[in-house]
C-alpha atoms as a PDB file:
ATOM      1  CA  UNK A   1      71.140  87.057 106.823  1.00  0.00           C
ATOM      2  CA  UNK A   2      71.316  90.443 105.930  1.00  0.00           C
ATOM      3  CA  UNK A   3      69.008  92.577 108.909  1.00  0.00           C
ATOM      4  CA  UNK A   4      67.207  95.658 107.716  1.00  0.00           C
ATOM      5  CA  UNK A   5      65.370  98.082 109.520  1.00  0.00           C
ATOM      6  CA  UNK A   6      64.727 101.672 109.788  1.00  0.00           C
ATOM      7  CA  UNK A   7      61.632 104.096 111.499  1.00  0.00           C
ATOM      8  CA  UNK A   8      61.025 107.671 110.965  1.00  0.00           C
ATOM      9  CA  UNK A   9      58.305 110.177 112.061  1.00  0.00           C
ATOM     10  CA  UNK A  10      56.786 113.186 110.858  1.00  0.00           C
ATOM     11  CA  UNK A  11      54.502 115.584 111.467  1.00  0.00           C
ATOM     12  CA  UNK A  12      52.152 117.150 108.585  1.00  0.00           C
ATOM     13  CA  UNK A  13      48.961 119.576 108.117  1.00  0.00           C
ATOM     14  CA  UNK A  14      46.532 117.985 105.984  1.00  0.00           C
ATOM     15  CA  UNK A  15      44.266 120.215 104.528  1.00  0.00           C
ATOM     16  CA  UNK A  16      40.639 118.978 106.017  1.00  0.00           C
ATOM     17  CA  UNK A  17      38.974 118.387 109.289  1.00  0.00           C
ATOM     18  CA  UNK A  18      40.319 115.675 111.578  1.00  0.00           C
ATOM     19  CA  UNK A  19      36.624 113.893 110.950  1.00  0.00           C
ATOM     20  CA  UNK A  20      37.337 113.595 107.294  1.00  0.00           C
ATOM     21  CA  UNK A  21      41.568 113.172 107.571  1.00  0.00           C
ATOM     22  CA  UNK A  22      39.996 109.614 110.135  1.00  0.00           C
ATOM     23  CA  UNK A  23      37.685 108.653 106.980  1.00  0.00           C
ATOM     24  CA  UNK A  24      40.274 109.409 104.237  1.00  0.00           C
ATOM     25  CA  UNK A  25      43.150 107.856 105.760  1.00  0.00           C
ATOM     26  CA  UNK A  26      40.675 104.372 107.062  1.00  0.00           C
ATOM     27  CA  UNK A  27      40.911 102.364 104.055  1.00  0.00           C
ATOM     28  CA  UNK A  28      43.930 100.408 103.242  1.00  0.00           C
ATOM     29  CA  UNK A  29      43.764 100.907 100.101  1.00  0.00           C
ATOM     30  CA  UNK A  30      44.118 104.194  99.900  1.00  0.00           C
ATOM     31  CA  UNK A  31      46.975 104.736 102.386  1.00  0.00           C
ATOM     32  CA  UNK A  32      48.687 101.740 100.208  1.00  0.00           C
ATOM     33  CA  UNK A  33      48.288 102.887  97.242  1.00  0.00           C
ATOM     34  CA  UNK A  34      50.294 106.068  98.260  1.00  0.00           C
ATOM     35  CA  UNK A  35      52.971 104.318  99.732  1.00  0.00           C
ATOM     36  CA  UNK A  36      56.053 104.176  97.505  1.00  0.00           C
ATOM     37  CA  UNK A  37      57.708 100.886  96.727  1.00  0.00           C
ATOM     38  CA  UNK A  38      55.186  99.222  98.092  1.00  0.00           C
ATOM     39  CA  UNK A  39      52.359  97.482  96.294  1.00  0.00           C
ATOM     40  CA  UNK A  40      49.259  95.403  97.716  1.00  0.00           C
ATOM     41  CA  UNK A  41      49.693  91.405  96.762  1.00  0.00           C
ATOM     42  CA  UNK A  42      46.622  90.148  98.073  1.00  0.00           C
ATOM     43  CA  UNK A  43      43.708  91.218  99.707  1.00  0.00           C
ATOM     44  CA  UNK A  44      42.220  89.380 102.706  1.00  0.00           C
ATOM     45  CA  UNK A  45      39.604  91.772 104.018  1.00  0.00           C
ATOM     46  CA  UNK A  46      38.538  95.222 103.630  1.00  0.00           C
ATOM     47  CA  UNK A  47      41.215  96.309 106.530  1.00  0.00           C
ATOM     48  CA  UNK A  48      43.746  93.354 105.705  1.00  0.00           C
ATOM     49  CA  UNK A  49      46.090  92.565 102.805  1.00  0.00           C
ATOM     50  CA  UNK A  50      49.306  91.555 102.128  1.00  0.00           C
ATOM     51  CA  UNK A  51      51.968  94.133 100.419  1.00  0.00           C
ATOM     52  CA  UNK A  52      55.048  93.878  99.593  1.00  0.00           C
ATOM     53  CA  UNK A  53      58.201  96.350  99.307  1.00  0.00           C
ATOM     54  CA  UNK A  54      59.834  95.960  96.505  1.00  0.00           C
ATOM     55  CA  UNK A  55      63.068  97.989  95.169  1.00  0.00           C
ATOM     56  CA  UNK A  56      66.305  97.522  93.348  1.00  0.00           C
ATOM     57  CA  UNK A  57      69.505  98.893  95.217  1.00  0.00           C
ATOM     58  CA  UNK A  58      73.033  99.293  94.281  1.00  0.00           C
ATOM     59  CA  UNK A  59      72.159  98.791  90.434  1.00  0.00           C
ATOM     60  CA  UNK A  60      71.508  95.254  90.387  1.00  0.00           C
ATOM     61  CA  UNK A  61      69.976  93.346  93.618  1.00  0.00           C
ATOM     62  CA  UNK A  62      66.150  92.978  93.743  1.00  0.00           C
ATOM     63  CA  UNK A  63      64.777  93.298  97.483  1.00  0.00           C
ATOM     64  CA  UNK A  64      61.406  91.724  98.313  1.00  0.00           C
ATOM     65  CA  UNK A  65      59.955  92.514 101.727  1.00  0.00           C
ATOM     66  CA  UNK A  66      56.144  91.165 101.855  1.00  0.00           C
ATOM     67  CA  UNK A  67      54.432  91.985 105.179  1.00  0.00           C
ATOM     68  CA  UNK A  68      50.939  91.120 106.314  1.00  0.00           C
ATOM     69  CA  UNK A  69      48.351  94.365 107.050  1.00  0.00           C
ATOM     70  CA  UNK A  70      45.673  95.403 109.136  1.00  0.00           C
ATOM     71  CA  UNK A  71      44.295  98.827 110.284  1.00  0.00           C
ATOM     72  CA  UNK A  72      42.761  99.961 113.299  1.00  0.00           C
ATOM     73  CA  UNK A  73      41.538 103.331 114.346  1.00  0.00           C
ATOM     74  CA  UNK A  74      41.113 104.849 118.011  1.00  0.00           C
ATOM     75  CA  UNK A  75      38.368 106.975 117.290  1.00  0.00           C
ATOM     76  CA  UNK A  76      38.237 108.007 121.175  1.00  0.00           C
ATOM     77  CA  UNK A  77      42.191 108.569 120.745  1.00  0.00           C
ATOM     78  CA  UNK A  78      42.089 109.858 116.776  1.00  0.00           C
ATOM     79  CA  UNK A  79      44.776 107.389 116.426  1.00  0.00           C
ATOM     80  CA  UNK A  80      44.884 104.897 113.057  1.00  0.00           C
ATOM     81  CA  UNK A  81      47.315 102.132 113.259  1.00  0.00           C
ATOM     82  CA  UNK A  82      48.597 100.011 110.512  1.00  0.00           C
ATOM     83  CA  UNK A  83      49.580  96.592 111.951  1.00  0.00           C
ATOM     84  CA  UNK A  84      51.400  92.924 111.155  1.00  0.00           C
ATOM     85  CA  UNK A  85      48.340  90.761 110.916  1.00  0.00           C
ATOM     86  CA  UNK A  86      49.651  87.397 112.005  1.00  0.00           C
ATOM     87  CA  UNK A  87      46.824  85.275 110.503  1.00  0.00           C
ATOM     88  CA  UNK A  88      48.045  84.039 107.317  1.00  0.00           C
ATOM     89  CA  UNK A  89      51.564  81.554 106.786  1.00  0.00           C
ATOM     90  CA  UNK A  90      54.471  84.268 105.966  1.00  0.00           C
ATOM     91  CA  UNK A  91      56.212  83.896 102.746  1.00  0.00           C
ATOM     92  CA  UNK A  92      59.629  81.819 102.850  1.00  0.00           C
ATOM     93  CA  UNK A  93      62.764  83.794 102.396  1.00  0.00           C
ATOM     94  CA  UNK A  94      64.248  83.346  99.354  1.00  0.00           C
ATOM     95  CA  UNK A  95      67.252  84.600  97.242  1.00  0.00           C
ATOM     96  CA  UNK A  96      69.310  83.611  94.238  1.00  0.00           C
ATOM     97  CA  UNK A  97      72.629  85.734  92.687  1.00  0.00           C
ATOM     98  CA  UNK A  98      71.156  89.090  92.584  1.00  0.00           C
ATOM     99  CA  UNK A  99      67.570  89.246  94.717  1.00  0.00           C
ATOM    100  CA  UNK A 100      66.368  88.361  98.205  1.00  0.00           C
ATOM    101  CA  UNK A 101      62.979  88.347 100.015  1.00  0.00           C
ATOM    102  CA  UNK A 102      61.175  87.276 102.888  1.00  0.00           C
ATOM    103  CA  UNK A 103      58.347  88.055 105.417  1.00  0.00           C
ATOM    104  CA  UNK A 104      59.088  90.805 107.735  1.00  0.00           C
ATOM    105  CA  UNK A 105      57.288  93.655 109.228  1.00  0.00           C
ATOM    106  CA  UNK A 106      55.744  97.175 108.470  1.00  0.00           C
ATOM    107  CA  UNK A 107      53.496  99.200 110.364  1.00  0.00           C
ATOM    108  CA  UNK A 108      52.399 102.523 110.936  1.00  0.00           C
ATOM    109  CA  UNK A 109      50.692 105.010 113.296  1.00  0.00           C
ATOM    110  CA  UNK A 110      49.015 108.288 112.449  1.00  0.00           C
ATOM    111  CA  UNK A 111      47.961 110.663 114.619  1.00  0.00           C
ATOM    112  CA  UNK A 112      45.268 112.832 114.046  1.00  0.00           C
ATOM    113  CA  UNK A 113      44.782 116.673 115.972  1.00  0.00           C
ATOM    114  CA  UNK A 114      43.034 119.517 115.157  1.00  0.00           C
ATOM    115  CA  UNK A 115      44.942 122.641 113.542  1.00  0.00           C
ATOM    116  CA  UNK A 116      43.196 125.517 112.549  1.00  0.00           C
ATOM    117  CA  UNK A 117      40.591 124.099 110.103  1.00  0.00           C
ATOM    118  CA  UNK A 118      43.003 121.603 108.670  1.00  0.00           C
ATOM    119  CA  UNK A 119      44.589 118.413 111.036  1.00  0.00           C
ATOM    120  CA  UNK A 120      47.398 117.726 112.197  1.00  0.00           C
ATOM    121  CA  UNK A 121      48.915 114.212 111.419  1.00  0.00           C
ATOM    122  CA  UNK A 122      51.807 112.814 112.816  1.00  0.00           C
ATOM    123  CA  UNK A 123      53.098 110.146 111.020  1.00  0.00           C
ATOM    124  CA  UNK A 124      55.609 107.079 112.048  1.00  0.00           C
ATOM    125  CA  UNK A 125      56.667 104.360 109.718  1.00  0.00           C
ATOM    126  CA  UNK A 126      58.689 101.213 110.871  1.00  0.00           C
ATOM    127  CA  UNK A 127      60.030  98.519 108.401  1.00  0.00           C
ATOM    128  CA  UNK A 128      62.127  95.520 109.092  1.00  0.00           C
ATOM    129  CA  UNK A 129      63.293  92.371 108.011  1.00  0.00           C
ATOM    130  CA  UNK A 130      65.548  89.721 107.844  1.00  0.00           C
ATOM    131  CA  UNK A 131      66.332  88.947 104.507  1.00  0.00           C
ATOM    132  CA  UNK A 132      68.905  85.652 103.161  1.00  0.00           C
ATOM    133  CA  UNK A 133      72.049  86.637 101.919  1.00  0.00           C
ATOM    134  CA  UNK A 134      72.165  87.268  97.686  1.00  0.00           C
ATOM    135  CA  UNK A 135      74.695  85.139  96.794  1.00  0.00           C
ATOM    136  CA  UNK A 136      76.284  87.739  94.968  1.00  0.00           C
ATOM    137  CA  UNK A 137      77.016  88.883  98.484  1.00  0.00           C
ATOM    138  CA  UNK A 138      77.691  86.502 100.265  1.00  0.00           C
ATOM    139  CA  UNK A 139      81.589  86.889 100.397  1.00  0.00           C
ATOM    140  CA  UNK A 140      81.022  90.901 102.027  1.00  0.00           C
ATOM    141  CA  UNK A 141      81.472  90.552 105.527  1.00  0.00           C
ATOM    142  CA  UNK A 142      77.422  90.827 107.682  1.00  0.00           C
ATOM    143  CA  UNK A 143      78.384  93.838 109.956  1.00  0.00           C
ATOM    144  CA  UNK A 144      79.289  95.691 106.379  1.00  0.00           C
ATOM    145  CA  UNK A 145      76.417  94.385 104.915  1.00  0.00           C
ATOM    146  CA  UNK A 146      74.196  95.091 107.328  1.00  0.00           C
ATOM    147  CA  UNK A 147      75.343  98.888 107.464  1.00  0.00           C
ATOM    148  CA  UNK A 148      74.861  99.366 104.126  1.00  0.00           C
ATOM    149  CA  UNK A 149      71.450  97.650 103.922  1.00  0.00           C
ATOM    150  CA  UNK A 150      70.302  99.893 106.991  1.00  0.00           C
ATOM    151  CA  UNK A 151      71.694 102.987 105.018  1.00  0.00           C
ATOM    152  CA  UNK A 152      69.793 102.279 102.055  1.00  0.00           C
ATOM    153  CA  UNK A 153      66.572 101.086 103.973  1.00  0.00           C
ATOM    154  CA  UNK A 154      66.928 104.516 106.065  1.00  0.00           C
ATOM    155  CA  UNK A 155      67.030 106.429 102.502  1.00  0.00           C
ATOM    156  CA  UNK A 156      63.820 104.337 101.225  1.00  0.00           C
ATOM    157  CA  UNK A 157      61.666 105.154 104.206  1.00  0.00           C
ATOM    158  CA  UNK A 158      61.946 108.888 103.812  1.00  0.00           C
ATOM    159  CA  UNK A 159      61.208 108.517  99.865  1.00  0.00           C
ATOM    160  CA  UNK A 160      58.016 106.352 101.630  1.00  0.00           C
ATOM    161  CA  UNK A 161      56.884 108.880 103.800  1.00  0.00           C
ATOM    162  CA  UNK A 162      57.706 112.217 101.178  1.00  0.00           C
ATOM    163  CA  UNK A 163      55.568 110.262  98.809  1.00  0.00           C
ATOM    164  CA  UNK A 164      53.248 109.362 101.385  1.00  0.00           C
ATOM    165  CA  UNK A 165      52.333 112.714 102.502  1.00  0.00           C
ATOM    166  CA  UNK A 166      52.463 114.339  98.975  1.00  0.00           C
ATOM    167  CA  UNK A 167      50.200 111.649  97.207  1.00  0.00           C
ATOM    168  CA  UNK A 168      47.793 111.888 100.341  1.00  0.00           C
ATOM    169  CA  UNK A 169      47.490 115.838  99.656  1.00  0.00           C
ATOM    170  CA  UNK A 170      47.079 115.032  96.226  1.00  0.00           C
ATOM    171  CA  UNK A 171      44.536 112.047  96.637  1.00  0.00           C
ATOM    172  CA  UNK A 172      42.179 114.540  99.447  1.00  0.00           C
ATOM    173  CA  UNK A 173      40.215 116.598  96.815  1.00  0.00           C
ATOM    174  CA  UNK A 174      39.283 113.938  94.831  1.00  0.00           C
ATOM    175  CA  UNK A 175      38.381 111.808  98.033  1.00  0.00           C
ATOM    176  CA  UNK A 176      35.984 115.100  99.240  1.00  0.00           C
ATOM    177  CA  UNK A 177      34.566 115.685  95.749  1.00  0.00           C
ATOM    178  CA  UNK A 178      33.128 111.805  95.773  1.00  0.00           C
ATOM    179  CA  UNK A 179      31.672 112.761  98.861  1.00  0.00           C
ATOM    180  CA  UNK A 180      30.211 115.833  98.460  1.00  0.00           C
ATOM    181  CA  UNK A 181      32.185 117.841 100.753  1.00  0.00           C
ATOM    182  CA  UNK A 182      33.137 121.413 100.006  1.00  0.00           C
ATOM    183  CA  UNK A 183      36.316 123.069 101.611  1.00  0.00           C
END
């Protein structure tokens, strides 16, 4: 088993009132459909899907990572929470020469406070998983690997969050313009 894993955090000013940042950022498809590398698989409800993370590292190997959604928000707290939804049988791990997958977990929390007009969002991502060996891999020893999977995963979550916050900046006018809602 090769165990990946990796969490980050950060803090950003979207450009709208915390009331709107809540409504724009509470719908799953929206906050996945700015998430790079990961794609939805399945829909379940309006605040549950499937996804899965998908990327190919060191040139050849295909990693699969499918996790189960659903989101939450505090409004009391301004707090929106993207968790595992345990509801639904996890897909089986899986691997062959050069690609692995399996069930594991993603989630997020974001934040919301007011800032000057604008809000405030802090932002934390976690991903994990325990994925089978490739088999084109299976002869490097599992501390090694697991470094090196941990390095990579590290690298992929801040290319999830950049994209994250830049595509949700990007997505807000748009989102406001449906809606009526002048700046």
């Amino acid at each position: 088993m090769i165990k990946v894993g990796g969490s980050t955090r950060r803090d950003f000013i979207f450009p709208t009132s915390v009331e709107h940042a809540i409504a724009f950022y509470d719908d799953l498809d929206r906050i996945v459909s700015c998430l790079s590398h990961i794609s939805m698989v399945e829909k379940f409800a309006p605040n549950e899907m499937r996804v899965m993370y998908n990327t190919k590292e060191l040139g050849t190997y295909q990693i699969h990572i499918y996790s189960d959604l659903q989101t939450a928000v505090d409004y009391k707290e301004k707090v929106l929470y993207v968790n595992a939804a345990d509801n639904h049988p996890p897909v089986r791990s899986h691997s062959s020469f050069n690609s692995c997958g399996s069930h594991g977990l993603f989630r997020s929390t974001s934040r919301f406070m007011p800032f000057g007009g604008h809000t405030r969002v802090i932002y934390e991502v976690e991903l994990r998983a325990d994925l089978p060996t490739p088999s084109g891999l299976r002869f490097v020893p599992g501390r090694v690997l697991d470094k090196i999977a941990n390095n990579i995963t590290n690298g992929r979550i801040d290319e999830i969050i950049n994209g994250f916050i830049s595509q949700s900046i990007a997505a807000l006018p748009i989102f406001l313009a449906e809606r009526g809602i002048k700046q």
